[in-house]
Each structure stands twice: as structure tokens, then as C-alpha cells.
PDB file of N, CA and C in Angstrom:
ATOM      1  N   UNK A   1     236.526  47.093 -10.066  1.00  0.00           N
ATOM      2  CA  UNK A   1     237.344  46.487  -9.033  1.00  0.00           C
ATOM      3  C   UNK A   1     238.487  47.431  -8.676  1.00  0.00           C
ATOM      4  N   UNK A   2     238.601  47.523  -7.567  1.00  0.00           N
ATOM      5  CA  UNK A   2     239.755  48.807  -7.103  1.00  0.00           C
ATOM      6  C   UNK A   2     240.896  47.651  -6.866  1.00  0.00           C
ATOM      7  N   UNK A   3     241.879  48.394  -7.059  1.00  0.00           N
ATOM      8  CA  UNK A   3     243.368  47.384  -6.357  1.00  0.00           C
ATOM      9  C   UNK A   3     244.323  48.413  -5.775  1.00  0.00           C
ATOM     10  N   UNK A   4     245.134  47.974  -4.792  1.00  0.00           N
ATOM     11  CA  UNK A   4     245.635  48.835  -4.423  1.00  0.00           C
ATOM     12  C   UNK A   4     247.249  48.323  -3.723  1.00  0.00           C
ATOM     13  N   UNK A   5     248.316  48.904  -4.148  1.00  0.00           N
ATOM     14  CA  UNK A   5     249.695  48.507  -4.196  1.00  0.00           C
ATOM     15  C   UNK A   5     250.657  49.762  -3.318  1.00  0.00           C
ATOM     16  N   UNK A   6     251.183  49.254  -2.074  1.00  0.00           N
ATOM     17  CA  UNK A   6     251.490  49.784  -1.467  1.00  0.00           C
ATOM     18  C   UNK A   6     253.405  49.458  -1.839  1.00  0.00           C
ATOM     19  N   UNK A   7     254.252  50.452  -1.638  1.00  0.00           N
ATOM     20  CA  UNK A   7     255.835  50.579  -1.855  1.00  0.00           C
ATOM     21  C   UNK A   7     256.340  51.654  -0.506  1.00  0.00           C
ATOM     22  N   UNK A   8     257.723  51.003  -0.459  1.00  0.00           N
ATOM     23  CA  UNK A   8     258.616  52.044   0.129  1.00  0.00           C
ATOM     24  C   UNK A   8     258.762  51.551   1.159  1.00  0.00           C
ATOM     25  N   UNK A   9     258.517  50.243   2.123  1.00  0.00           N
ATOM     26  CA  UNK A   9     258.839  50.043   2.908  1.00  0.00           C
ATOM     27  C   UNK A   9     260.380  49.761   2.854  1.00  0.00           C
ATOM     28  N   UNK A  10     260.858  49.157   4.088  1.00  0.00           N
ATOM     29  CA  UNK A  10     262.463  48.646   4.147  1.00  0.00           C
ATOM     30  C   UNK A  10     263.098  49.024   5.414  1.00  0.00           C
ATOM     31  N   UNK A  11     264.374  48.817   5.242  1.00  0.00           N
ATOM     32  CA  UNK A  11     265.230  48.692   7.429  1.00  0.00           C
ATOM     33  C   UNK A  11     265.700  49.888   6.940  1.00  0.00           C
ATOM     34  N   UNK A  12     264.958  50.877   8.332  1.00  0.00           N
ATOM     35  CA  UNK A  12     266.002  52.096   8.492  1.00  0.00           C
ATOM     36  C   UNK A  12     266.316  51.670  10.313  1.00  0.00           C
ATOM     37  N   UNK A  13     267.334  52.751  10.303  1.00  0.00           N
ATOM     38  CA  UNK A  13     267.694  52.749  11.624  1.00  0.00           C
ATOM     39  C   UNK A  13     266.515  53.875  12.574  1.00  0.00           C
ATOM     40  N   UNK A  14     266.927  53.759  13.829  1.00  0.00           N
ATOM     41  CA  UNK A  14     266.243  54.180  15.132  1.00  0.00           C
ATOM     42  C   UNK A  14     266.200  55.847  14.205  1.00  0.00           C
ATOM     43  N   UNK A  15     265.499  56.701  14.599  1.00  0.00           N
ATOM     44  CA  UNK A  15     265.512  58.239  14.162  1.00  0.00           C
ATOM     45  C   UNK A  15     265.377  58.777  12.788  1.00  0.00           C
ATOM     46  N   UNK A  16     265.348  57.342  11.710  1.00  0.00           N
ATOM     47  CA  UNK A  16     265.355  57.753  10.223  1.00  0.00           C
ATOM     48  C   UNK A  16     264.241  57.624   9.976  1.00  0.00           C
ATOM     49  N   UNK A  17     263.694  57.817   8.444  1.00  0.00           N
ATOM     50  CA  UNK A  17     262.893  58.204   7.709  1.00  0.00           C
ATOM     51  C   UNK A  17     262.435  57.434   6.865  1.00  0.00           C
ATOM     52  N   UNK A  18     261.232  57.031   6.429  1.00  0.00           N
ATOM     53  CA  UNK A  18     260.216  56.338   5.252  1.00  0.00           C
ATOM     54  C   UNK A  18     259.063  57.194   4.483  1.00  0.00           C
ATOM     55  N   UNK A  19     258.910  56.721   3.163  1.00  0.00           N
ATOM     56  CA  UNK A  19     258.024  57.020   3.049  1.00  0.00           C
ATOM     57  C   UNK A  19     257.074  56.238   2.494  1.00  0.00           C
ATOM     58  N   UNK A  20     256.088  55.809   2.785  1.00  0.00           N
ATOM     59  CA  UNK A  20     255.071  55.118   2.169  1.00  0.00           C
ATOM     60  C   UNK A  20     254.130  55.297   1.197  1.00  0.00           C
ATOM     61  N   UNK A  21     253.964  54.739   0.211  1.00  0.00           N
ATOM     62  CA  UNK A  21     252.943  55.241  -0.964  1.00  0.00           C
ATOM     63  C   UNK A  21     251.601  54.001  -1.035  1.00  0.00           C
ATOM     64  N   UNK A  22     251.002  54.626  -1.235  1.00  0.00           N
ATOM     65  CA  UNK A  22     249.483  53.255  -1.753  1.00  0.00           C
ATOM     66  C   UNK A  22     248.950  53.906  -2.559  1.00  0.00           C
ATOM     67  N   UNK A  23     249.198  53.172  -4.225  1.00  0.00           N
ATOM     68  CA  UNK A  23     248.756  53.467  -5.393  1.00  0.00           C
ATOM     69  C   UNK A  23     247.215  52.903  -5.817  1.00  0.00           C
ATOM     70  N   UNK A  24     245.753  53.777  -5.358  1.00  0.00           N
ATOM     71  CA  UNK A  24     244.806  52.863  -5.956  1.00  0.00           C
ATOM     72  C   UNK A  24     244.299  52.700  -7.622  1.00  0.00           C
ATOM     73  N   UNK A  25     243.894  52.307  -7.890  1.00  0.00           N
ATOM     74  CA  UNK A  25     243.553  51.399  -9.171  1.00  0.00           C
ATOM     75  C   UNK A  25     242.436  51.220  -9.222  1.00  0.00           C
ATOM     76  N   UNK A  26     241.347  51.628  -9.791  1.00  0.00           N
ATOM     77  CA  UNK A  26     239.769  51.384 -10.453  1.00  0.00           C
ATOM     78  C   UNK A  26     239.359  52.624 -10.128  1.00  0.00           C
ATOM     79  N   UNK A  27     237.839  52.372  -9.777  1.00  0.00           N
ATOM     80  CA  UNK A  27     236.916  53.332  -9.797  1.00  0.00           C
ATOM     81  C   UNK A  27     236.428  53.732  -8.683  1.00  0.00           C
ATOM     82  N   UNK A  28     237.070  54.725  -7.915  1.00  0.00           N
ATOM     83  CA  UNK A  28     237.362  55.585  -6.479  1.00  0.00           C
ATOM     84  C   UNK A  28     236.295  56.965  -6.763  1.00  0.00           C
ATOM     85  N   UNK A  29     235.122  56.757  -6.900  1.00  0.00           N
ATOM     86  CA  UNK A  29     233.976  58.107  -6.836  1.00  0.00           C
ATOM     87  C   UNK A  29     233.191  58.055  -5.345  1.00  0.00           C
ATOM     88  N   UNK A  30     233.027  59.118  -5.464  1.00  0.00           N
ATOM     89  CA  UNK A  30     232.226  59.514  -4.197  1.00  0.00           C
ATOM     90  C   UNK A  30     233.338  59.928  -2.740  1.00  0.00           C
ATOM     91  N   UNK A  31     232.032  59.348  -1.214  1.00  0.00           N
ATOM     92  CA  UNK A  31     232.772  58.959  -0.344  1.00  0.00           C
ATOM     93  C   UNK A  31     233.616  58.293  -0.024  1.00  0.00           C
ATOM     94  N   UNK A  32     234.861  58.325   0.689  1.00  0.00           N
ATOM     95  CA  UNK A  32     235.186  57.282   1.068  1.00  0.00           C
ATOM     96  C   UNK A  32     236.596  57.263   1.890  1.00  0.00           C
ATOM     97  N   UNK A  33     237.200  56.758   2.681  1.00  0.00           N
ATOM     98  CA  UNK A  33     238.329  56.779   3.642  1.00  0.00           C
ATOM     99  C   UNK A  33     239.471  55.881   2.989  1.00  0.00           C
ATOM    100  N   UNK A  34     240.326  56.637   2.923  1.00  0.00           N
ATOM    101  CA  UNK A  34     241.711  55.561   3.126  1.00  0.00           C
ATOM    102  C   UNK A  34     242.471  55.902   4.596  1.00  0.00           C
ATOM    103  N   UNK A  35     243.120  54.443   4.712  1.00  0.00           N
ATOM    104  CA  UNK A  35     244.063  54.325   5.919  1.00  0.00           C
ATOM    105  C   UNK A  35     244.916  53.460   5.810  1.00  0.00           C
ATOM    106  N   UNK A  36     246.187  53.846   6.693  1.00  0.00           N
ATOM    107  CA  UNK A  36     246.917  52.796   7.061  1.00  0.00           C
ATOM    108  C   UNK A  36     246.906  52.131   8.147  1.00  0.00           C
ATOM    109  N   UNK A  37     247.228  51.274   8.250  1.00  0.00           N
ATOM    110  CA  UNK A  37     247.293  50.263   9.579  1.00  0.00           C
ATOM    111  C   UNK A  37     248.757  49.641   9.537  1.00  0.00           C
ATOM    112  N   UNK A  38     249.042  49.020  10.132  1.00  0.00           N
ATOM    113  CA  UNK A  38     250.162  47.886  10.556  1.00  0.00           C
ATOM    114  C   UNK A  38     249.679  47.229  11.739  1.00  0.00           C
ATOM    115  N   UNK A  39     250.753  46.049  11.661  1.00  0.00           N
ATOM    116  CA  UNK A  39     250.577  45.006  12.494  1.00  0.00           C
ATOM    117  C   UNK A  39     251.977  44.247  12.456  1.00  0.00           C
ATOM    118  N   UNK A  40     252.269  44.137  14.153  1.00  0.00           N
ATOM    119  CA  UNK A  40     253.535  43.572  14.348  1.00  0.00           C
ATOM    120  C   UNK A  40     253.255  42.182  14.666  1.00  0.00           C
ATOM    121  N   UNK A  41     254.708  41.571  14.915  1.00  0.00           N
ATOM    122  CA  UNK A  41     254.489  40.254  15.208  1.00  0.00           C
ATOM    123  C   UNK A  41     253.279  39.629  16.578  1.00  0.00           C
ATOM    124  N   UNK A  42     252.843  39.040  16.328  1.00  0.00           N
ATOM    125  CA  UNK A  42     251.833  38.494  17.451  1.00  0.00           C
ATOM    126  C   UNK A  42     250.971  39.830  18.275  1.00  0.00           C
ATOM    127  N   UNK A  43     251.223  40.755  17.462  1.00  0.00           N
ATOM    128  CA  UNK A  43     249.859  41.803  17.768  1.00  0.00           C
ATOM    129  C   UNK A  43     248.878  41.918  16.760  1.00  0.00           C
ATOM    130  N   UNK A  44     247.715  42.654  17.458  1.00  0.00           N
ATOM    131  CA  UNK A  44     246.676  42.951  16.479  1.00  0.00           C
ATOM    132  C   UNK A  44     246.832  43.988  15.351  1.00  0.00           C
ATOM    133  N   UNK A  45     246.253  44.183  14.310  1.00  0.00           N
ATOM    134  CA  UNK A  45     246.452  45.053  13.752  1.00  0.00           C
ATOM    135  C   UNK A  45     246.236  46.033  14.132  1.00  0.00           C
ATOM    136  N   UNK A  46     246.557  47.300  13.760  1.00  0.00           N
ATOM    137  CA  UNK A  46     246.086  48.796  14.121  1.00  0.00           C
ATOM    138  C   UNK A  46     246.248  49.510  13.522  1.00  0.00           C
ATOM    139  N   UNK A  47     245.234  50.526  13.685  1.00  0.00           N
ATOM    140  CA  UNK A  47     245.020  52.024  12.757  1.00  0.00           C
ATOM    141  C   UNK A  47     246.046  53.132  13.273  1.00  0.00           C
ATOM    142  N   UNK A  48     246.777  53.525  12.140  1.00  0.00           N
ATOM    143  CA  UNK A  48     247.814  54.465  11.748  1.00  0.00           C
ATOM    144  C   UNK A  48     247.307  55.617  11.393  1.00  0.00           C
ATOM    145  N   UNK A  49     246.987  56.080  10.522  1.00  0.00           N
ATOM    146  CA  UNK A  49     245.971  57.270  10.199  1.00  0.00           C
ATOM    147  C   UNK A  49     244.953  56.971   8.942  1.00  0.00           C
ATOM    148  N   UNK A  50     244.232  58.001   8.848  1.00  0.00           N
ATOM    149  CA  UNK A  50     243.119  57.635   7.763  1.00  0.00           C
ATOM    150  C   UNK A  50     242.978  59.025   7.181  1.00  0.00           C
ATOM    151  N   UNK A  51     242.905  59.390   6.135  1.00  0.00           N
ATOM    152  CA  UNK A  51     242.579  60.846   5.219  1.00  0.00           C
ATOM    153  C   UNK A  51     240.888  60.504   4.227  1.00  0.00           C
ATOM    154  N   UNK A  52     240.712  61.192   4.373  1.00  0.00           N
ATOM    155  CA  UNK A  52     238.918  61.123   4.035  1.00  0.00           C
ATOM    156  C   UNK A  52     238.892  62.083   2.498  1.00  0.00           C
ATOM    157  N   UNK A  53     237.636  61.346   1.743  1.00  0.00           N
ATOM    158  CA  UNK A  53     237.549  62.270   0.544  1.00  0.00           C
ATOM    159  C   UNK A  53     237.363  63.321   0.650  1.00  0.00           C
ATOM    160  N   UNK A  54     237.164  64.025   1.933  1.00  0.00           N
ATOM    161  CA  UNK A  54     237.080  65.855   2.165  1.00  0.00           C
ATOM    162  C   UNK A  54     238.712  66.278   2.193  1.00  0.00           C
ATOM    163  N   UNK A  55     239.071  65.335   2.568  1.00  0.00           N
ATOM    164  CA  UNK A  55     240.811  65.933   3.398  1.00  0.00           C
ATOM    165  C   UNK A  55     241.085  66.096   4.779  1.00  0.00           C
ATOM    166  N   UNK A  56     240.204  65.314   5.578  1.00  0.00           N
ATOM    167  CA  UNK A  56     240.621  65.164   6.546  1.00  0.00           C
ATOM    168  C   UNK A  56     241.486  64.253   7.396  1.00  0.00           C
ATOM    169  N   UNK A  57     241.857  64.040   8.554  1.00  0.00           N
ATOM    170  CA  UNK A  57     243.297  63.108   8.937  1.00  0.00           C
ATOM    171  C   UNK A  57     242.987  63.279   9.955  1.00  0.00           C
ATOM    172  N   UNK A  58     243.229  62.476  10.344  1.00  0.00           N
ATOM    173  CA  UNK A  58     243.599  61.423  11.558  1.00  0.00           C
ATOM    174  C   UNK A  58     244.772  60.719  11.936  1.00  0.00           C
ATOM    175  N   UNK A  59     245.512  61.336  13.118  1.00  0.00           N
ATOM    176  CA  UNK A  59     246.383  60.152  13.354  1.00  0.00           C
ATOM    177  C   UNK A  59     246.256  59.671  14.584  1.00  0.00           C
ATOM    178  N   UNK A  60     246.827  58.066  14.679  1.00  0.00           N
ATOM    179  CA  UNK A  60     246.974  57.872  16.008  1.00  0.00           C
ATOM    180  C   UNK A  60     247.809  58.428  16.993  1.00  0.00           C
ATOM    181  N   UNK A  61     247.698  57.856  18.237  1.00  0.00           N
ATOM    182  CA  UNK A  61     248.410  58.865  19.538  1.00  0.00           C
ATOM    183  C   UNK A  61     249.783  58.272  19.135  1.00  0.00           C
ATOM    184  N   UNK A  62     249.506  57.021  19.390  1.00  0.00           N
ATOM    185  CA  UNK A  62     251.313  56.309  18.965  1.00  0.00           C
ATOM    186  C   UNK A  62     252.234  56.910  17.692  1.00  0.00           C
ATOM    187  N   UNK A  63     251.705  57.828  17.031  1.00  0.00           N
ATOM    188  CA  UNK A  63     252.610  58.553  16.160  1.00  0.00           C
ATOM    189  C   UNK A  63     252.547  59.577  15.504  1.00  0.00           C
ATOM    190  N   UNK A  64     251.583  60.224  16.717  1.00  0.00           N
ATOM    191  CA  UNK A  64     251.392  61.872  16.292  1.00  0.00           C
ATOM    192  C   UNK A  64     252.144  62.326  16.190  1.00  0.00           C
ATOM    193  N   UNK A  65     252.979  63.304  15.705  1.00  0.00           N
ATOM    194  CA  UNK A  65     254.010  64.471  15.412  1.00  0.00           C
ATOM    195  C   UNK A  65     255.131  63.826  14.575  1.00  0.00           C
ATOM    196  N   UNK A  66     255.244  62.022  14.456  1.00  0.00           N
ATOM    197  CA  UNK A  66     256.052  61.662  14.036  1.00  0.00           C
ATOM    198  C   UNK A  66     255.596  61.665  12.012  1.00  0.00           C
ATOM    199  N   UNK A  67     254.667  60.818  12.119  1.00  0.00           N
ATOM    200  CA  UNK A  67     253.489  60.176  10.735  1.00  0.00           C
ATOM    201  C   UNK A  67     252.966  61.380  10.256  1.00  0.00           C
ATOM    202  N   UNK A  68     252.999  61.623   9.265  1.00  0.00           N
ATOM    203  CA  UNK A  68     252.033  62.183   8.222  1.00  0.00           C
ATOM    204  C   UNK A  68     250.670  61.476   7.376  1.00  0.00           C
ATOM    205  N   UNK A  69     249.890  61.817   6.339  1.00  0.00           N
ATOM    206  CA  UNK A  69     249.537  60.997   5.759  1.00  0.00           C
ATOM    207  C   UNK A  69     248.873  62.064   5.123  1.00  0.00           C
ATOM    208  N   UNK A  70     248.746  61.857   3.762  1.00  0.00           N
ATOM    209  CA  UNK A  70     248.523  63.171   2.943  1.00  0.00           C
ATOM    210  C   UNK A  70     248.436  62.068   1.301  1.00  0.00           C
ATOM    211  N   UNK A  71     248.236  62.607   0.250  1.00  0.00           N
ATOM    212  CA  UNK A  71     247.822  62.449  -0.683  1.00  0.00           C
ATOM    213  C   UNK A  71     248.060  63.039  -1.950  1.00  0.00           C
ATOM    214  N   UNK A  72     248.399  62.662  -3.440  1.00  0.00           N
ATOM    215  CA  UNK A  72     248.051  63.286  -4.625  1.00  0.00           C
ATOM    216  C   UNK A  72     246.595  64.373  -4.355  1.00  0.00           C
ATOM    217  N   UNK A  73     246.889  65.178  -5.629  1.00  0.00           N
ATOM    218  CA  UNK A  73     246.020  66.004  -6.285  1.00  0.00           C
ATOM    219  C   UNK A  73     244.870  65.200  -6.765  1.00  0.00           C
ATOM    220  N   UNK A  74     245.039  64.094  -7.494  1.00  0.00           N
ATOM    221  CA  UNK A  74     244.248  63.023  -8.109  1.00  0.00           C
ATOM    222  C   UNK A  74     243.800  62.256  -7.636  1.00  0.00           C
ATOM    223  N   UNK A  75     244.422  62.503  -5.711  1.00  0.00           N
ATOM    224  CA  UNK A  75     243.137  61.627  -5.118  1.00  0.00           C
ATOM    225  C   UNK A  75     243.982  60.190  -5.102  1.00  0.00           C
ATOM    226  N   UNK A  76     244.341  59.479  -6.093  1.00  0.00           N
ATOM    227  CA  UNK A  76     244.407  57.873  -6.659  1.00  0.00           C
ATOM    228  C   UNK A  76     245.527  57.988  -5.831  1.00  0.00           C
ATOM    229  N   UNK A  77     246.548  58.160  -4.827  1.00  0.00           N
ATOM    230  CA  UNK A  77     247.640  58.145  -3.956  1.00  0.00           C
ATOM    231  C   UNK A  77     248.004  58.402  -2.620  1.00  0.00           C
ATOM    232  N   UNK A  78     248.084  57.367  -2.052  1.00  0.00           N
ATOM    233  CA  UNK A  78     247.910  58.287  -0.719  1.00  0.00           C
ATOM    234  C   UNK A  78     249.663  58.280   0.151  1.00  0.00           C
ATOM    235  N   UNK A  79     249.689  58.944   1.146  1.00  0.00           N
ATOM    236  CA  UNK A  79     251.637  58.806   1.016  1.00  0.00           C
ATOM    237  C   UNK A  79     251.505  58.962   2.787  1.00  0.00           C
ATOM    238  N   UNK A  80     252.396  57.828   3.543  1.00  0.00           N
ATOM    239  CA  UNK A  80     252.486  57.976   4.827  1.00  0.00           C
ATOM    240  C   UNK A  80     254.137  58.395   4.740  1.00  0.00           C
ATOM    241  N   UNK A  81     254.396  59.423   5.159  1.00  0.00           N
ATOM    242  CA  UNK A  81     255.550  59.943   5.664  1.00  0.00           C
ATOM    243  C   UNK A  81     255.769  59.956   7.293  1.00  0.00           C
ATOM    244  N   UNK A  82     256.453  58.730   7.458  1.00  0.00           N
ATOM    245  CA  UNK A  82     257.247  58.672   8.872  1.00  0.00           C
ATOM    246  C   UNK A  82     258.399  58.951   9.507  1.00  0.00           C
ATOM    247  N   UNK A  83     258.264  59.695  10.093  1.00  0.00           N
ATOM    248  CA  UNK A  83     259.820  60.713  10.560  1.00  0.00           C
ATOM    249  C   UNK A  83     259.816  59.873  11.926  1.00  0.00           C
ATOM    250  N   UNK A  84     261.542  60.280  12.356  1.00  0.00           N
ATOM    251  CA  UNK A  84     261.771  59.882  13.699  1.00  0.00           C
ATOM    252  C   UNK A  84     261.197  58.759  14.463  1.00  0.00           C
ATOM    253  N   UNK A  85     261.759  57.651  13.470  1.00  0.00           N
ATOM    254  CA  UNK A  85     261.164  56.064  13.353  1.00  0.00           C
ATOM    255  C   UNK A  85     261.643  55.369  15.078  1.00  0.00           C
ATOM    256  N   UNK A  86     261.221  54.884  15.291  1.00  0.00           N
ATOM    257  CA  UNK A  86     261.495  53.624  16.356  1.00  0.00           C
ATOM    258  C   UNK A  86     261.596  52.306  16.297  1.00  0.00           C
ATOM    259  N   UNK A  87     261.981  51.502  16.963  1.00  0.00           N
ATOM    260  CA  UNK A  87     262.413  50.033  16.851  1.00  0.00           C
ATOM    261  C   UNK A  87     260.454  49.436  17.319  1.00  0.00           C
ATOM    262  N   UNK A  88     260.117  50.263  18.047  1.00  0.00           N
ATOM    263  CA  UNK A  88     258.234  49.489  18.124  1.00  0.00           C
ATOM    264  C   UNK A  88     257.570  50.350  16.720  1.00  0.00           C
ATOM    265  N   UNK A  89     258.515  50.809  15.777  1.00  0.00           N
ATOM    266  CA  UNK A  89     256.869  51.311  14.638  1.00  0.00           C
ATOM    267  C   UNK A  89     257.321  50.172  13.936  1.00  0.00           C
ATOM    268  N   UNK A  90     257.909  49.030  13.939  1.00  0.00           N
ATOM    269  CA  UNK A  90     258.652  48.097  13.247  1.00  0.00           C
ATOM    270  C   UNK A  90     256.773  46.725  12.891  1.00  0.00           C
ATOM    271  N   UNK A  91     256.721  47.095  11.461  1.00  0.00           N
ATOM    272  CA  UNK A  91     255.403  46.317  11.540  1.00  0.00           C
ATOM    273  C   UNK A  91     254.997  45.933   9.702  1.00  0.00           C
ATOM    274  N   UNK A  92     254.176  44.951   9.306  1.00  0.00           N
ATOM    275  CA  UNK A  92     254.094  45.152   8.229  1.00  0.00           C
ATOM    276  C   UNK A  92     252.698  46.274   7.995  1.00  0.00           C
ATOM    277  N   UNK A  93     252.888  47.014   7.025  1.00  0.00           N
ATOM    278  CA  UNK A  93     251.907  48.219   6.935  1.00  0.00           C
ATOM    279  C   UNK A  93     251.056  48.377   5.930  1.00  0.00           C
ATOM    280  N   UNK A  94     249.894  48.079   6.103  1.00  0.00           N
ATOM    281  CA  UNK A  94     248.845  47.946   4.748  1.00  0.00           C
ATOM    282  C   UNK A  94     247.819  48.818   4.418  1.00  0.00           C
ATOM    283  N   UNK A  95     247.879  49.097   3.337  1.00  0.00           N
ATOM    284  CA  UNK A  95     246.670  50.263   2.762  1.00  0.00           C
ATOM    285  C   UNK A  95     245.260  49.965   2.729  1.00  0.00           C
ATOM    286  N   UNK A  96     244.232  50.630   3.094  1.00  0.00           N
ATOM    287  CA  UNK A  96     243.183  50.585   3.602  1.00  0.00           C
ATOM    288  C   UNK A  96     242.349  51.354   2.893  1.00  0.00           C
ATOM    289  N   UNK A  97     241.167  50.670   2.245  1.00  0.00           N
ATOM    290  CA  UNK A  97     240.267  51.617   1.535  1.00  0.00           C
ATOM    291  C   UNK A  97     239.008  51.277   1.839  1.00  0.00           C
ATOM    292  N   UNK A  98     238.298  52.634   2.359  1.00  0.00           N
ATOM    293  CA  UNK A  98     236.492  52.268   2.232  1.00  0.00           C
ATOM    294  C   UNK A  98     236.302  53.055   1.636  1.00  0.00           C
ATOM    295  N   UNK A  99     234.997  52.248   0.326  1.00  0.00           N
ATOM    296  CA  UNK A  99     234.444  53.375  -0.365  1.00  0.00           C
ATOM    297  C   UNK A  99     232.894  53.632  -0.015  1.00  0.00           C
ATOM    298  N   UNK A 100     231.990  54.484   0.246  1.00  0.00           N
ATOM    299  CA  UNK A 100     230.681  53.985   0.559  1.00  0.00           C
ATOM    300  C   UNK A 100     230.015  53.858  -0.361  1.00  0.00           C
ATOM    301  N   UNK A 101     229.308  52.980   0.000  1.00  0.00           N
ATOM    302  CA  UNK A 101     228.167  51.755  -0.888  1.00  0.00           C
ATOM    303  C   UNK A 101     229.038  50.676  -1.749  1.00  0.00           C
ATOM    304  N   UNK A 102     230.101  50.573  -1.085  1.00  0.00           N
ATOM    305  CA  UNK A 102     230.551  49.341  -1.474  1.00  0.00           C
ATOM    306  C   UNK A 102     230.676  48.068  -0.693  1.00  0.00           C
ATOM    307  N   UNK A 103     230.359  47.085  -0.444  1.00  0.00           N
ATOM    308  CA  UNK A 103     230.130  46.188   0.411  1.00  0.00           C
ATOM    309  C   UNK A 103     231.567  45.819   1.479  1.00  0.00           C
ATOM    310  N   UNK A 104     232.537  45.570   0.562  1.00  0.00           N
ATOM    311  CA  UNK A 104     233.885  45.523   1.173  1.00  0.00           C
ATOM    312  C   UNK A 104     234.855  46.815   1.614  1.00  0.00           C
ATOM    313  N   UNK A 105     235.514  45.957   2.319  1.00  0.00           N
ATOM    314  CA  UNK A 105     236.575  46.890   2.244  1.00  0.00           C
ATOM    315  C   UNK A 105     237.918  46.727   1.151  1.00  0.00           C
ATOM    316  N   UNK A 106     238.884  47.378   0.730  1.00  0.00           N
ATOM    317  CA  UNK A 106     239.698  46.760  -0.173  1.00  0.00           C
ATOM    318  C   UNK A 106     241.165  47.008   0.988  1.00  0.00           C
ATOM    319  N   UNK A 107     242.337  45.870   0.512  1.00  0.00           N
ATOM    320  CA  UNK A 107     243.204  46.084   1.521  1.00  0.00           C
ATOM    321  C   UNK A 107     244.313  45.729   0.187  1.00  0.00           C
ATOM    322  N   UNK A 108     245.479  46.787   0.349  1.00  0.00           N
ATOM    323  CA  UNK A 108     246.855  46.136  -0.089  1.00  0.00           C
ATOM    324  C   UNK A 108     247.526  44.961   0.698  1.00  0.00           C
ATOM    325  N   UNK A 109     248.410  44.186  -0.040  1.00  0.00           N
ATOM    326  CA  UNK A 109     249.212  43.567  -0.329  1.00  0.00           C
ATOM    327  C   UNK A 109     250.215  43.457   1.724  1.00  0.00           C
ATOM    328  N   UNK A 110     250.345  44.915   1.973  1.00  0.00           N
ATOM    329  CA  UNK A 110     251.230  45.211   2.997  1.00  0.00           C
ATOM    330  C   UNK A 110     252.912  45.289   2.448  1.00  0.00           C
ATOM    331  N   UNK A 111     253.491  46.435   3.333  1.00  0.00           N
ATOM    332  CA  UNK A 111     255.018  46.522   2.892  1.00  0.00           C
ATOM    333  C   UNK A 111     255.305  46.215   4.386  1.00  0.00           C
ATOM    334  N   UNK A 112     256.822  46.074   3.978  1.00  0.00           N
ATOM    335  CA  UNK A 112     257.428  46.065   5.565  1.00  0.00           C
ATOM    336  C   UNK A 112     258.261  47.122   6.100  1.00  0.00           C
ATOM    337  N   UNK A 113     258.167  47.576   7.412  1.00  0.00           N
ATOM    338  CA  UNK A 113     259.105  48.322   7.479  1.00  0.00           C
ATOM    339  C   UNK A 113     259.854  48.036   9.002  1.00  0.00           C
ATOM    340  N   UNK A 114     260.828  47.991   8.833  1.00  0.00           N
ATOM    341  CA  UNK A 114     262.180  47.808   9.877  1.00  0.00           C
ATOM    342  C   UNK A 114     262.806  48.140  10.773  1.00  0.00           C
ATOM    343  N   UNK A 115     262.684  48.459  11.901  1.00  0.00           N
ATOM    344  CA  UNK A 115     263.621  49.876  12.336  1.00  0.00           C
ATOM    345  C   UNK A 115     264.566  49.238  13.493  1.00  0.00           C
ATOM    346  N   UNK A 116     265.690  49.220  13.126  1.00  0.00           N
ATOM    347  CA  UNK A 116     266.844  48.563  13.640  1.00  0.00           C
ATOM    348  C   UNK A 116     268.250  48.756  13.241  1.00  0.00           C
ATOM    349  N   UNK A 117     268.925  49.128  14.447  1.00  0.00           N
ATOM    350  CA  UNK A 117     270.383  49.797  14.070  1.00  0.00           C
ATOM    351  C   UNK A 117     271.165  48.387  14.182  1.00  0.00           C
TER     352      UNK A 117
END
């Protein structure tokens, strides 16, 4: 059973900085994608970026140059670094795991993050 615990959200102001962590837990072999998403009030959720067991990334348009998303050595961590925040990246933000040949998907908990002067 994988689990997975996401930290670091909280209120920064307009132009500041977060960083996000999602710690997974079990047995992560093979293929497989992590991502983040968020979702604001009375919107749908949406994809933030995703890093792949090769090392590849993806981000969305809404926060290219701003978002990072990168990872431990060990794989078991994945870390969204958001620079030059806005009052719309304001959403709760949840960690995202596919592994293949696993039937589900696994999802954290969600953190929140704030952005308001």
C-alpha cells in the first residue's frame, strides 16, 4: 500500500515563495508518474506538473517559469517549488501518484496554500 503526505503549504503574500514536499510511503517499483494538482474554490481540479520515473516534467502554461517540480535521489520525494506566487495560484494542492499495473491511482491528503497580502 503506498501513502503519500504532502507539507509546506501556508499564506504567503503576492510575489513570495513555497515549497511543497510529497513524501511517498510503500512500494514505488517500476513505471510510474507523480503530479501535482490543485483545486480552488468552486473550480475543477487541475494538473500542475507531473515528473515521470525517467525524469521527465511537465508543467502547466498557468505556471511555467514560476513552479518547479523536481525530486529526491531516492525517488520516495517529490518537491513543488513555487516562486513569484499570485493571489489565483491560491488552491488546496494534492500529490498525485500513478504507478503502472496498479489499478488506482493514490492521492495525498492536500495542503493549502494562500496567497494574500
Amino acid at each position: 500500500q503506498v501513502q503519500l503526505v504532502e507539507s509546506g503549504g501556508g499564506l504567503v503574500q503576492p510575489g513570495g515563495s513555497l515549497r511543497l514536499s510529497c513524501a511517498a510511503s510503500g512500494s514505488i517499483i517500476g513505471i510510474y508518474v507523480m503530479a501535482w494538482y490543485r483545486q480552488a474554490p468552486e473550480k475543477q481540479r487541475e494538473l500542475v506538473a507531473t515528473i515521470t520515473s525517467a525524469g521527465s516534467t511537465f508543467t502547466a502554461d498557468s505556471v511555467q517559469g514560476r513552479f518547479t517540480i523536481s525530486r529526491t535521489n531516492a525517488k520516495n520525494t517529490v518537491f513543488l517549488q513555487m516562486n513569484s506566487l499570485k493571489p489565483e495560484d491560491t488552491a488546496v494542492y494534492y500529490c498525485n501518484l500513478v504507478i503502472e499495473g496498479h489499478r488506482n491511482a493514490y492521492w495525498g491528503q492536500g495542503t493549502q496554500v494562500t496567497v494574500s497580502s
